[in-house]
Protein backbone atom coordinates (compact mmCIF):
# COMPACT_ATOMS: atom_id res chain seq x y z
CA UNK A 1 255.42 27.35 258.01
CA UNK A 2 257.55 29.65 255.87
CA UNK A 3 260.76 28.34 257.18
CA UNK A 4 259.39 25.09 255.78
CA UNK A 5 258.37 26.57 252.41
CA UNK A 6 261.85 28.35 252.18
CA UNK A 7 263.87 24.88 252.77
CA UNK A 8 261.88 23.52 250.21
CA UNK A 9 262.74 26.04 248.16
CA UNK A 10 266.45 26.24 248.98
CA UNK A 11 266.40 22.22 248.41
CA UNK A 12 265.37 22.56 244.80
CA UNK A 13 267.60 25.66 243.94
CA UNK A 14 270.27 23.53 245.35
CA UNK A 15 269.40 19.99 243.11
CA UNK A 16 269.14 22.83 239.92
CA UNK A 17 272.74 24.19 240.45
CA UNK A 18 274.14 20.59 241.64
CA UNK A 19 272.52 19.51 237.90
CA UNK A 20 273.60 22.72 236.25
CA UNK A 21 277.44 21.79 236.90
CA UNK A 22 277.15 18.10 234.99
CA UNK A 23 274.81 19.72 231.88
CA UNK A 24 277.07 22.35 231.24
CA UNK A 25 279.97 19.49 230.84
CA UNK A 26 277.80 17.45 228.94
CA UNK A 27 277.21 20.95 226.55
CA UNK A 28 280.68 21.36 225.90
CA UNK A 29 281.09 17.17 225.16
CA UNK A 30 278.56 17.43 223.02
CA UNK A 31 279.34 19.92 220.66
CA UNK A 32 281.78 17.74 219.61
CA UNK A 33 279.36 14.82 218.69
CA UNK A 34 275.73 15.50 217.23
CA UNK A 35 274.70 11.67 219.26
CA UNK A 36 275.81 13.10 222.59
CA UNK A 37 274.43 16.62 222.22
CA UNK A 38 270.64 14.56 221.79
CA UNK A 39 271.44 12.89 224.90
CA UNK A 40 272.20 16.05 226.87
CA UNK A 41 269.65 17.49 225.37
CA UNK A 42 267.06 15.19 227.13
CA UNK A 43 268.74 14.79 230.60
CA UNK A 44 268.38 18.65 230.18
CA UNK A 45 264.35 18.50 229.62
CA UNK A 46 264.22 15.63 231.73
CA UNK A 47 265.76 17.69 234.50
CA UNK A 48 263.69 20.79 233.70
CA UNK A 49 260.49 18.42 233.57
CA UNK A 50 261.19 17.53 236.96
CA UNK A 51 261.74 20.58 238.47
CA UNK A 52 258.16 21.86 237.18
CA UNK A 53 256.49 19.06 238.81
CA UNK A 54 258.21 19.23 242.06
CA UNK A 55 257.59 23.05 241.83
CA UNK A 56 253.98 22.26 241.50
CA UNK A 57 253.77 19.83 244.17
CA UNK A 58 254.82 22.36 246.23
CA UNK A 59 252.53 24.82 244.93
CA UNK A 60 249.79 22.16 245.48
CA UNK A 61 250.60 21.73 248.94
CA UNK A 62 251.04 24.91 249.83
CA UNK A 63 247.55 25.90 248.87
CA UNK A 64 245.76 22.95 250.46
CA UNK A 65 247.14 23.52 253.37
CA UNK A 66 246.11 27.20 253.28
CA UNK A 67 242.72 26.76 252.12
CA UNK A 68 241.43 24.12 255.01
């Protein structure tokens, strides 16, 4: 059970630093151009949005599966 938990874990720290390499290209690119720096600036919250949910999933999960 908790090697499961910590793969799920490690998956989604991995996904955040595999994103994190693209934004912070996208940060510098877009200082240079106000249209750009909107568009990075919701793949960024779109990216963040998505790791909540999948973080709550997993939260979800884990406590059903506890609580039976």
């Amino acid at each position: 059970m908790k090697q499961q938990a910590n793969q799920g874990a490690s998956g989604m720290l991995l996904g955040m630093a595999a994103g994190a390499g693209p934004g912070g290209r996208g940060v510098m690119a877009a200082t240079q151009n106000q249209r750009q720096l909107r568009r990075t600036t919701r793949k960024v919250m779109k990216g963040a949005e998505n790791a909540v949910l999948q973080l709550d999933r997993m939260v979800g999960d884990f406590v059903e599966k506890h609580m039976e």
